[in-house]
Each structure stands twice: as C-alpha cells, then as structure tokens.
N, C-alpha and C. Protein backbone atom coordinates (compact mmCIF):
# COMPACT_ATOMS: atom_id res chain seq x y z
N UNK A 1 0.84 -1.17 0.00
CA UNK A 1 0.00 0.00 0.00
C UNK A 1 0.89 1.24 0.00
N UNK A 2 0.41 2.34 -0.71
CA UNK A 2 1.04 3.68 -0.72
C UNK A 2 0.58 4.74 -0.43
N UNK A 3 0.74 5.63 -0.40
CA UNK A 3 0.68 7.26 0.88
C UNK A 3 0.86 7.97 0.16
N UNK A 4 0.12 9.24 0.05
CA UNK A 4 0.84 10.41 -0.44
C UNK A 4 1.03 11.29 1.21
N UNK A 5 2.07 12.08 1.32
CA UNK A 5 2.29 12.84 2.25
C UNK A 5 2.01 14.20 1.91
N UNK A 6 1.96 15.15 2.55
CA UNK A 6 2.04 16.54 1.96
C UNK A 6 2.37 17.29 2.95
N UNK A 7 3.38 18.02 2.70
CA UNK A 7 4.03 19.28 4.34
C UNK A 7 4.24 20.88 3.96
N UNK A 8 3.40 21.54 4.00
CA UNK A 8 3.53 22.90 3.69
C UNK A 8 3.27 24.10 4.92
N UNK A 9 4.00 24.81 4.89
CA UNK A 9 4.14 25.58 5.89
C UNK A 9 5.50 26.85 5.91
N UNK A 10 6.31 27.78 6.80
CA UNK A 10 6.84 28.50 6.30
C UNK A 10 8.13 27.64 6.63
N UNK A 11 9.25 28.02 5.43
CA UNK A 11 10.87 27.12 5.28
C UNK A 11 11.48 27.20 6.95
N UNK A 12 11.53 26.60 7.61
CA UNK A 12 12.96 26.83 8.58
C UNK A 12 13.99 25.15 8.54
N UNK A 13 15.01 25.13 8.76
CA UNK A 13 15.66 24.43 8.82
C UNK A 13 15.50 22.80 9.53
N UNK A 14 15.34 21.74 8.82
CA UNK A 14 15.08 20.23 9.68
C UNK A 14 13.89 19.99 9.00
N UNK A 15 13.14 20.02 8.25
CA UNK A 15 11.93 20.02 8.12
C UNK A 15 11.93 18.47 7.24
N UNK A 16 12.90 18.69 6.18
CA UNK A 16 12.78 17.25 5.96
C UNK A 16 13.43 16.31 6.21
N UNK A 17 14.34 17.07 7.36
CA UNK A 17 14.92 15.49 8.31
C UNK A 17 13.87 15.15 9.05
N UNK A 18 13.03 15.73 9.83
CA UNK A 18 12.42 15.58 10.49
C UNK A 18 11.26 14.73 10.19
N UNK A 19 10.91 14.92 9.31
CA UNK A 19 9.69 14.07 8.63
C UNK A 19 10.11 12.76 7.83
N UNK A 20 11.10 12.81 6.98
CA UNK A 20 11.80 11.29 6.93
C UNK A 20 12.25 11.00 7.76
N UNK A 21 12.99 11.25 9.17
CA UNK A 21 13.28 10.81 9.87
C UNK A 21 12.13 9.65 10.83
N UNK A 22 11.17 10.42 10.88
CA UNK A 22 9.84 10.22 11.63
C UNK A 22 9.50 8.50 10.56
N UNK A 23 9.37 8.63 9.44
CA UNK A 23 9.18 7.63 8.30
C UNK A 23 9.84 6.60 8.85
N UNK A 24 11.54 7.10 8.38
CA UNK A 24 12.14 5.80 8.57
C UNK A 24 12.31 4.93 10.24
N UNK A 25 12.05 5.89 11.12
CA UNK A 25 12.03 4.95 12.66
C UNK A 25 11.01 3.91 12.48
N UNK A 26 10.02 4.33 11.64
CA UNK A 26 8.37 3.41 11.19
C UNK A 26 8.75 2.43 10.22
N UNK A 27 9.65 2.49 9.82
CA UNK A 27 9.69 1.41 8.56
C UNK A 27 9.08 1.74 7.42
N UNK A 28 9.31 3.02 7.33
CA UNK A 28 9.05 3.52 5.65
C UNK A 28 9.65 3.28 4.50
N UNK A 29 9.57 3.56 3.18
CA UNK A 29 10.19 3.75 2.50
C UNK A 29 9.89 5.12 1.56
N UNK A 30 10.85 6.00 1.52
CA UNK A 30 10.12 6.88 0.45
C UNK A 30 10.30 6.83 -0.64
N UNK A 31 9.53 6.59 -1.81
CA UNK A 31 9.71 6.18 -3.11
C UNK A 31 9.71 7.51 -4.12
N UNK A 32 9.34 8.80 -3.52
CA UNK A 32 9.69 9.66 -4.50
C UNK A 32 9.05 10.99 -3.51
N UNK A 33 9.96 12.13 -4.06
CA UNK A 33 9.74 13.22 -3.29
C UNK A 33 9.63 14.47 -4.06
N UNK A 34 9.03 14.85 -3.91
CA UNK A 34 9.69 16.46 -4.68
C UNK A 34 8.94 17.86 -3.43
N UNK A 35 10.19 18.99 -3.86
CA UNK A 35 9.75 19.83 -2.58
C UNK A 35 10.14 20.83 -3.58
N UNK A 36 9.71 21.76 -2.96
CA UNK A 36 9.82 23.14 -3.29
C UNK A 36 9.70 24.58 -2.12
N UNK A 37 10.77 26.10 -1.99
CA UNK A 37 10.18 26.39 -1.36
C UNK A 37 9.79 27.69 -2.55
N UNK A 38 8.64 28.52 -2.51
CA UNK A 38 7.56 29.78 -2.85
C UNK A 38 8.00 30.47 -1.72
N UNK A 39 8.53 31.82 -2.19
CA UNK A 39 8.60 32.64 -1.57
C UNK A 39 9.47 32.20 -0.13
N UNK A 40 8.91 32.97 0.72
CA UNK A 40 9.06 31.33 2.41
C UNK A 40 8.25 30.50 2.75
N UNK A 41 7.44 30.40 1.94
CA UNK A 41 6.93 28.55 2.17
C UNK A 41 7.38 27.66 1.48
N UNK A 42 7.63 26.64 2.41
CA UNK A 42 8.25 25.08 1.98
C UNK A 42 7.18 24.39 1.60
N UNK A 43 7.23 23.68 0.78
CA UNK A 43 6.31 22.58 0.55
C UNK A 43 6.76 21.24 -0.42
N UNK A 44 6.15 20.16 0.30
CA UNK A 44 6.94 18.84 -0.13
C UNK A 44 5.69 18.28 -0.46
N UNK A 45 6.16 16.98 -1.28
CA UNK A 45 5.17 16.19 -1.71
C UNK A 45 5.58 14.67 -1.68
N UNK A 46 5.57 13.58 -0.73
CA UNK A 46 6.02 12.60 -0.66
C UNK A 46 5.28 11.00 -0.91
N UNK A 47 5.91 10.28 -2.23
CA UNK A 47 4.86 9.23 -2.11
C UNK A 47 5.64 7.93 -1.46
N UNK A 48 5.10 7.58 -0.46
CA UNK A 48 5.61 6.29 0.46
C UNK A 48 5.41 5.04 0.15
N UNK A 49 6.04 3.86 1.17
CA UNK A 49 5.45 2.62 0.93
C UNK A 49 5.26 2.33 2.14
N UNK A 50 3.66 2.04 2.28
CA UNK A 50 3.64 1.63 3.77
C UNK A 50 3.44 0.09 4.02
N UNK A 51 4.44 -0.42 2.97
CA UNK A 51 4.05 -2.47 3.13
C UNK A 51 4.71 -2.67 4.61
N UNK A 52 5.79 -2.25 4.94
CA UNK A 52 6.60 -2.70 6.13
C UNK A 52 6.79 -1.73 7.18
N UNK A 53 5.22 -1.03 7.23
CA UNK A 53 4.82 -0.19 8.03
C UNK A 53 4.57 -1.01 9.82
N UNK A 54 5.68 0.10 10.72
CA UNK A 54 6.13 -0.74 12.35
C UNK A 54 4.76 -0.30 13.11
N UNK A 55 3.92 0.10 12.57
CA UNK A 55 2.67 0.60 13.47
C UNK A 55 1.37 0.93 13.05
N UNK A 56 0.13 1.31 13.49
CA UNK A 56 -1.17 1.01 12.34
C UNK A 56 -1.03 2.23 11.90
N UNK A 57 -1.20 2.26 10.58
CA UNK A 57 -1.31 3.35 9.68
C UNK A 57 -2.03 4.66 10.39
N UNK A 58 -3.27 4.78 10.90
CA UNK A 58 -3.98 5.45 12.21
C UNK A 58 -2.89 6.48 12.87
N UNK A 59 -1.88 5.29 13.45
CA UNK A 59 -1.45 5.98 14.26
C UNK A 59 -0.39 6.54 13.84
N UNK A 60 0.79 6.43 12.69
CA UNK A 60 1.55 7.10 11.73
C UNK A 60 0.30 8.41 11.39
N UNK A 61 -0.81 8.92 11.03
CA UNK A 61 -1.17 9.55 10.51
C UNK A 61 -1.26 10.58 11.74
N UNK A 62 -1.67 10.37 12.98
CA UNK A 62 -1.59 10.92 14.06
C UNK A 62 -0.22 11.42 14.43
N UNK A 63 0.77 10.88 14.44
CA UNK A 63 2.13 11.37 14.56
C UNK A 63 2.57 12.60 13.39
N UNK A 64 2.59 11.75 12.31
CA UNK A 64 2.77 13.24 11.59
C UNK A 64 2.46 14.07 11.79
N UNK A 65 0.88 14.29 11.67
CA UNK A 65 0.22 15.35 12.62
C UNK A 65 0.61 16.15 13.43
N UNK A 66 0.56 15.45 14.67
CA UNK A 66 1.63 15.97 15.87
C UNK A 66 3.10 16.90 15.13
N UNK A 67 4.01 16.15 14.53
CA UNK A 67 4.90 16.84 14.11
C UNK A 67 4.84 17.77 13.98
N UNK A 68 4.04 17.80 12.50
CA UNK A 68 3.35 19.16 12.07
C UNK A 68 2.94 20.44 12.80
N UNK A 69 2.16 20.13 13.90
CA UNK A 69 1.79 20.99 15.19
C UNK A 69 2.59 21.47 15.80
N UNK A 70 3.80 20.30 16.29
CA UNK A 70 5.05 21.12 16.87
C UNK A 70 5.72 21.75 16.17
N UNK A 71 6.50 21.55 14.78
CA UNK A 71 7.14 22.53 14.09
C UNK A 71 6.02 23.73 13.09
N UNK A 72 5.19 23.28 13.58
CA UNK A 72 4.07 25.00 12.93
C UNK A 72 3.92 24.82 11.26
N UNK A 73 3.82 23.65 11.07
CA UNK A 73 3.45 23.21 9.78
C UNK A 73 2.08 22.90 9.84
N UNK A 74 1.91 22.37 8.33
CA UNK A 74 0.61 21.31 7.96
C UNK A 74 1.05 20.08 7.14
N UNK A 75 1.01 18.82 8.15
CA UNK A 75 1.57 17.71 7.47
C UNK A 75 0.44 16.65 7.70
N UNK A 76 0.07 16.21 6.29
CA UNK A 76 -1.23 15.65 6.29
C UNK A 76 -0.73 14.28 5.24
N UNK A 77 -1.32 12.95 5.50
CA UNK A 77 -1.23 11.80 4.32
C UNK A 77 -2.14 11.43 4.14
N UNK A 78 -2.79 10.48 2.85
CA UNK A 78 -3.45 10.47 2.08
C UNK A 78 -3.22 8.92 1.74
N UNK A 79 -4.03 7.69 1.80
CA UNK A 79 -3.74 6.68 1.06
C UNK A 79 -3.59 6.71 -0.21
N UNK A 80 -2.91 6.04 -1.15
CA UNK A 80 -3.58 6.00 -2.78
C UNK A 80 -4.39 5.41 -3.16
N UNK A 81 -5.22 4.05 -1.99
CA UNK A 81 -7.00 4.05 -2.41
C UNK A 81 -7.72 5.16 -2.74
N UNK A 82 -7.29 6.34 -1.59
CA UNK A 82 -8.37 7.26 -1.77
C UNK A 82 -8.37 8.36 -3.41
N UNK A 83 -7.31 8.13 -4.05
CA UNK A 83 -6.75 9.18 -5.17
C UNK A 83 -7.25 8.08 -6.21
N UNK A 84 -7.09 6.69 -6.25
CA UNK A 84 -7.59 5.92 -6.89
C UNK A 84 -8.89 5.74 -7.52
N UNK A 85 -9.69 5.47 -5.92
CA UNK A 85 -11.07 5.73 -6.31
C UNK A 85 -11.93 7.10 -6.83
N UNK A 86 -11.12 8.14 -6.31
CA UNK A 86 -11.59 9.29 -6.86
C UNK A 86 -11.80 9.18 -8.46
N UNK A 87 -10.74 8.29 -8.68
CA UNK A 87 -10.52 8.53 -10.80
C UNK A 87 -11.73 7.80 -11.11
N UNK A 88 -12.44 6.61 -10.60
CA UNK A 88 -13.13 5.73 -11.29
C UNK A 88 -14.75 6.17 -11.24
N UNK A 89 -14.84 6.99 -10.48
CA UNK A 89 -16.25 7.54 -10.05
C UNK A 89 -16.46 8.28 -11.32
C-alpha cells in the first residue's frame, strides 16, 4: 500500500529530516519526493510505501500530525486508495 504525504508551511531548517526521519524509525520507505520552497513557504510532496509499516497506519497519521503541530506546519497523508477511487467515479 502507498501514501501520499504533503508538508507545507513557512521554510525553517530540519523540516525534511524531520519528517523522513519520523518515516524511517516506522519502517518507511520513500519512493519519491519532490519539494519546493515559494517565496518562504516550503512545501513537499512525498509518495511512500507503507508495506513494512512498524505501526497502524492510524497511528503514523496521528504522529505526523503531531509533528506538524510542533514545528508550525501542515503535514497531512493520504492513502492512494483514496486518489484511486476518486478517478473511477
């Protein structure tokens, strides 16, 4: 199964250690990334693999979260069921 991630908020330094970092303690893999920063906002776009995911998906989505909150971002994921089914409707 795969993830889209998404982290936007204003640039300061760690932002994407911090969030792959967070991944790989879980047993992530990130299979492709692209970031950008606009002006001073950062923003990333990350698609994962959560096959050899160390905890329920739930609660990875809750942590990021959290992250997000503490460093004053918005870091939100997304299964690719849900981008999937959107196309077939």
């Amino acid at each position: 199964m795969k993830a889209v991630v998404t982290v936007v908020g204003v640039d300061k330094p760690g932002i994407i250690a911090k969030v792959s970092g967070l991944l790989f303690e879980n047993g992530i893999n990130i299979m492709d990334i692209s970031q950008t920063i606009m002006s001073d906002m950062f923003t990333m776009i990350m698609l994962i693999d959560l096959t050899d995911v160390a905890i329920p998906v739930a609660e990875l989505t809750e942590m990021l979260e959290k992250l997000g909150a503490e460093m004053d971002l918005s870091i939100h994921m997304q299964r690719e069921e849900l981008f999937r089914s959107m196309h077939r409707i």
